[in-house]
Protein backbone atom coordinates (compact mmCIF):
# COMPACT_ATOMS: atom_id res chain seq x y z
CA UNK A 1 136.69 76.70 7.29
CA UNK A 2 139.90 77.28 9.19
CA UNK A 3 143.26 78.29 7.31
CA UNK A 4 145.34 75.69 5.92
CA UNK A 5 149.04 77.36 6.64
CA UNK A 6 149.54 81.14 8.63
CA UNK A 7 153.01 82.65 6.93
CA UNK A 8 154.21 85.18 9.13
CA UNK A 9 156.28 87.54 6.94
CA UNK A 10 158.76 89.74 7.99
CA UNK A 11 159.38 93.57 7.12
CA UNK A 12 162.04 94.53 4.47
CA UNK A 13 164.78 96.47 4.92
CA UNK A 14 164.17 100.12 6.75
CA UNK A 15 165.50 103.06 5.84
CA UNK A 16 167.92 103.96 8.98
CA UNK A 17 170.70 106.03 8.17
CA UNK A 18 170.96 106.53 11.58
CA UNK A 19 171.60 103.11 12.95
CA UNK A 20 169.14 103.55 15.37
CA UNK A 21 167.32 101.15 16.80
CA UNK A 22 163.81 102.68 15.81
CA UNK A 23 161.65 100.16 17.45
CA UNK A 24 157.26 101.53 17.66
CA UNK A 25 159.04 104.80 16.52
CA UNK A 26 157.00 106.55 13.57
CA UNK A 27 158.73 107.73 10.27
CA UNK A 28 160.48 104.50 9.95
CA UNK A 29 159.21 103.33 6.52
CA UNK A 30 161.47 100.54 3.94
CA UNK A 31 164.15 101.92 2.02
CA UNK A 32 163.92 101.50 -1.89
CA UNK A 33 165.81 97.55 -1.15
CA UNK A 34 163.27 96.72 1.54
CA UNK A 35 160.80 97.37 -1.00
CA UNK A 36 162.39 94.76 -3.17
CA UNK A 37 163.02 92.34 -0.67
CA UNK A 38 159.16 92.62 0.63
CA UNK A 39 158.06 92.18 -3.02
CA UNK A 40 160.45 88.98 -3.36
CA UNK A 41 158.24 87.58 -0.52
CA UNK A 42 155.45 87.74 -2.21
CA UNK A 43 156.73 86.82 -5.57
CA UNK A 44 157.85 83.83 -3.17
CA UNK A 45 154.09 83.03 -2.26
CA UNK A 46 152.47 83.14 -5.94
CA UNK A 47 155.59 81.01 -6.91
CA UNK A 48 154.54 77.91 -4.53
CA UNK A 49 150.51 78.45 -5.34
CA UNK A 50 149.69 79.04 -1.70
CA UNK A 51 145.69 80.36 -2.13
CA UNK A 52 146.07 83.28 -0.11
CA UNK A 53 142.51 84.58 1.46
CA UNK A 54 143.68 87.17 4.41
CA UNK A 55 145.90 89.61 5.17
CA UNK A 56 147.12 91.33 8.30
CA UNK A 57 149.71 93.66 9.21
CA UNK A 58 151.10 95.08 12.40
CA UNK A 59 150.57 98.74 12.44
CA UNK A 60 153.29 100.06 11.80
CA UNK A 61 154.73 101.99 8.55
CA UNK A 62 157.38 99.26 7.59
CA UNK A 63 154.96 96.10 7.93
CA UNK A 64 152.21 97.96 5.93
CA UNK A 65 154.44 99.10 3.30
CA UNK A 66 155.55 95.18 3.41
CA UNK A 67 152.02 94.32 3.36
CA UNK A 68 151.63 96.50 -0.46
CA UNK A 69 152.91 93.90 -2.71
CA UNK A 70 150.75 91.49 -1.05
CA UNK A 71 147.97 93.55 -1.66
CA UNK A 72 148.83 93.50 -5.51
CA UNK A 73 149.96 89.90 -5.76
CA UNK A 74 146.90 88.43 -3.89
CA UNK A 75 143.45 91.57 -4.00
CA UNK A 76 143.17 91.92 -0.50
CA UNK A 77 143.88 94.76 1.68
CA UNK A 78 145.48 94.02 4.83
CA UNK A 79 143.90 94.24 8.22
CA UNK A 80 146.01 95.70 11.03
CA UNK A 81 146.10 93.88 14.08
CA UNK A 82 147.72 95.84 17.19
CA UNK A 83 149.09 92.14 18.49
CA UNK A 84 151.45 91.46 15.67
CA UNK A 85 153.56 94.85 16.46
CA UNK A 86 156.78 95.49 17.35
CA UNK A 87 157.79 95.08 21.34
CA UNK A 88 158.06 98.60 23.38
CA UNK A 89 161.89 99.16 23.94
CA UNK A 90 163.67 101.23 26.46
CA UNK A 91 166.21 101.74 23.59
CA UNK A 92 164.22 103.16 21.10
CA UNK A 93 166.12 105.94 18.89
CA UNK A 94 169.26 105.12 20.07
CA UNK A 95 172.32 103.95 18.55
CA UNK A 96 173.32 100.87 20.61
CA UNK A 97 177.43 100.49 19.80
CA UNK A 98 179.81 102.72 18.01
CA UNK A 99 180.39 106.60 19.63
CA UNK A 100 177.73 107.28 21.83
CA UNK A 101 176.32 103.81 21.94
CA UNK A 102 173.66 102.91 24.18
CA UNK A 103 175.79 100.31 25.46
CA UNK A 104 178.61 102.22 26.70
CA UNK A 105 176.62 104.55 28.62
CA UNK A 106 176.70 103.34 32.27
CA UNK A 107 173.05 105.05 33.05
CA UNK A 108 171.40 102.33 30.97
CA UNK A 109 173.07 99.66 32.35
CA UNK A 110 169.89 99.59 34.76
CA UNK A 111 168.20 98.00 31.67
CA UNK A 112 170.23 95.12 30.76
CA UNK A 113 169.90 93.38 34.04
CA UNK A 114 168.24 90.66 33.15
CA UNK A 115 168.13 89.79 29.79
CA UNK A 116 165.73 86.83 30.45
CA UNK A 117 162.70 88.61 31.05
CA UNK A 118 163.73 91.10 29.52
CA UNK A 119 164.30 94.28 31.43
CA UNK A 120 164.96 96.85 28.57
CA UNK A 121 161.62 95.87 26.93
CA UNK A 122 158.03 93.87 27.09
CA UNK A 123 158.54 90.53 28.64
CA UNK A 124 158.72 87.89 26.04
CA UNK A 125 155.86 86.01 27.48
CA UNK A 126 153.97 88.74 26.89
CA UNK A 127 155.25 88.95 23.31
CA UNK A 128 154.58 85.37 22.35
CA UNK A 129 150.71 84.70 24.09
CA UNK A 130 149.53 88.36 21.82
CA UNK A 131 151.01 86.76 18.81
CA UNK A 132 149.94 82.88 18.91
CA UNK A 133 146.34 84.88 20.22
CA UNK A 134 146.16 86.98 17.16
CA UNK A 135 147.69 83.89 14.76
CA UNK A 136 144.78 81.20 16.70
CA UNK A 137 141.96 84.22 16.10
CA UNK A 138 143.80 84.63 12.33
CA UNK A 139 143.27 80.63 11.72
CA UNK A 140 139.66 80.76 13.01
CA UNK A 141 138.61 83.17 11.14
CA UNK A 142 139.61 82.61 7.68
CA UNK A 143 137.46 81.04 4.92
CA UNK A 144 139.81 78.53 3.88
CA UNK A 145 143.08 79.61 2.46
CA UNK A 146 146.12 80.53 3.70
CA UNK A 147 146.83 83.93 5.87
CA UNK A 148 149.84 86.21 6.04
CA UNK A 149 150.53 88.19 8.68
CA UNK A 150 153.25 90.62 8.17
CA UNK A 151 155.05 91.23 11.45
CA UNK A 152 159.05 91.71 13.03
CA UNK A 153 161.38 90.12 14.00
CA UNK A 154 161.11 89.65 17.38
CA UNK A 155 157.36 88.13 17.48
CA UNK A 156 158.27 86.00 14.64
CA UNK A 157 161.03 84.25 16.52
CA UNK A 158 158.76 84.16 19.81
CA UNK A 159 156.54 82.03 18.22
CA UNK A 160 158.71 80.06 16.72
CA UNK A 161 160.94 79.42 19.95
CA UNK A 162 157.07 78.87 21.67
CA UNK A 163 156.04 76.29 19.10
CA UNK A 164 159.56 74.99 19.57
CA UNK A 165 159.28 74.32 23.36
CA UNK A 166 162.51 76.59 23.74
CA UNK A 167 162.96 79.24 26.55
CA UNK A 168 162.26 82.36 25.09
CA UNK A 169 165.16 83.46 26.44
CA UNK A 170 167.83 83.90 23.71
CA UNK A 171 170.89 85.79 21.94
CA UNK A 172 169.20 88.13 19.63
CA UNK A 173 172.49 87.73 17.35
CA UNK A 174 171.02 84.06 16.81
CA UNK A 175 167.83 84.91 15.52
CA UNK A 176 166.97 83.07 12.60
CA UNK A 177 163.99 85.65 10.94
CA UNK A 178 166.18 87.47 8.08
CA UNK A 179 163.97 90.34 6.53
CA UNK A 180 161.07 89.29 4.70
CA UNK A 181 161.37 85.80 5.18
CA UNK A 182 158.27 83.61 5.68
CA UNK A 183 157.81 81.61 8.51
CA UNK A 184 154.99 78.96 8.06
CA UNK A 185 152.78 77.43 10.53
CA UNK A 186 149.97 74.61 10.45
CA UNK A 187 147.58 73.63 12.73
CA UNK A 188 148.10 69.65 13.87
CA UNK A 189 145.31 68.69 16.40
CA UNK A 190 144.69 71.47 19.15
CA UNK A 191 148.05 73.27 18.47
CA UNK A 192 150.26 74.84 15.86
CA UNK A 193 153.59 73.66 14.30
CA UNK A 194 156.35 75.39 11.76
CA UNK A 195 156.36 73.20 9.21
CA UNK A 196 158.41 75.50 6.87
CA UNK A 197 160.71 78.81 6.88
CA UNK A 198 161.88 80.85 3.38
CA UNK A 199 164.44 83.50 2.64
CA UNK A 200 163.10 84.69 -0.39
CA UNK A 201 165.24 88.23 -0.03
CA UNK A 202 168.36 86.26 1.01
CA UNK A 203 170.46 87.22 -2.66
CA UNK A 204 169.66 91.06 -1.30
CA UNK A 205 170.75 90.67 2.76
CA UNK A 206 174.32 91.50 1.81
CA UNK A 207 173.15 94.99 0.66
CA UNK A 208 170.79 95.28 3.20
CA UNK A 209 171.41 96.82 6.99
CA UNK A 210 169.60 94.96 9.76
CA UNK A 211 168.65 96.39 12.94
CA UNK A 212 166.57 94.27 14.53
CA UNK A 213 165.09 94.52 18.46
CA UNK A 214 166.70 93.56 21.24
């Protein structure tokens, strides 16, 4: 039997004290509040009842460190799925503004082009068919239940622009995927629709320090 809802969760909070933009970079785990915020998903999850049955998680540290309270709340360990990870980024370990930025640096100007494909990073429509591909092989494959899929920001808001019949074109600043929030998706006839979104973690954000993709 098919899911009934896919949540796709978002990381907590990363321990940065860089600023950098740390993208597929490894060492980049959740600071002690983005292990709070990931366990207020969850607590969000067993609040509403939702049956969970599966469990997958990009590869990365932060989403399976995301994924651990999950794993407590709900028995199951997470699968990691390669096409739930974070976009490759010409930025990566770089500060973007401030002293230094990224931004200010004329020799990466080369990058920012054209922001609609994009040309600092993987193409969105790239980024969106490996997520809906892993979310549609997610849905098939669970034995009832829901599934929660612990991913970033940036293929959390393709989707959701996808689903949305928006260009996927957009102004990151406008993203609306706060950490560990829980976007929900159902499957209505031969397609899937967000039906809800949560921001369990939203009475931590003004603690927290956000540096999302580009």
């Amino acid at each position: 039997m098919p899911a009934e809802q896919i949540h796709l969760v978002r990381h907590g909070e990363v321990f940065n004290p860089q600023g950098v933009l740390y993208g597929r970079l490894p060492g980049y785990g959740l600071s002690d509040l983005g292990r709070r915020m990931a366990q207020a998903a969850a607590d969000e999850l067993v609040r509403v009842g939702r049956p969970v049955s599966t469990l997958i998680a990009s590869p990365l540290q932060r989403t399976q460190q995301s994924a651990e309270p999950m794993t407590a709340a709900f028995a199951f360990e997470p699968t990691l799925d390669e096409r739930v990870i974070e976009p490759e980024n010409r930025f990566e370990g770089k500060r973007m503004t401030g002293p230094g930025g990224a931004l200010g640096d004329a020799r990466n100007w080369r990058f920012l082009i054209n922001p609609w494909e994009p040309s600092w990073g993987e193409p969105f429509g790239s980024i969106a068919a490996r997520m809906l591909a892993a979310v549609d092989d997610a849905w098939r494959g669970a034995d009832g239940g829901d599934v929660v899929i612990v991913s970033h920001q940036l293929p959390i808001w393709m989707v959701h622009r996808k689903l949305a019949g928006l260009s996927l074109a957009h102004d990151p600043r406008r993203r609306r995927c706060a950490l560990s929030s829980i976007t929900t998706l159902e499957r209505r006839g031969d397609r899937f629709v967000e039906v809800d979104y949560r921001d369990p973690a939203a009475g931590l954000a003004a603690q927290a320090t956000d540096v999302g993709a580009v």
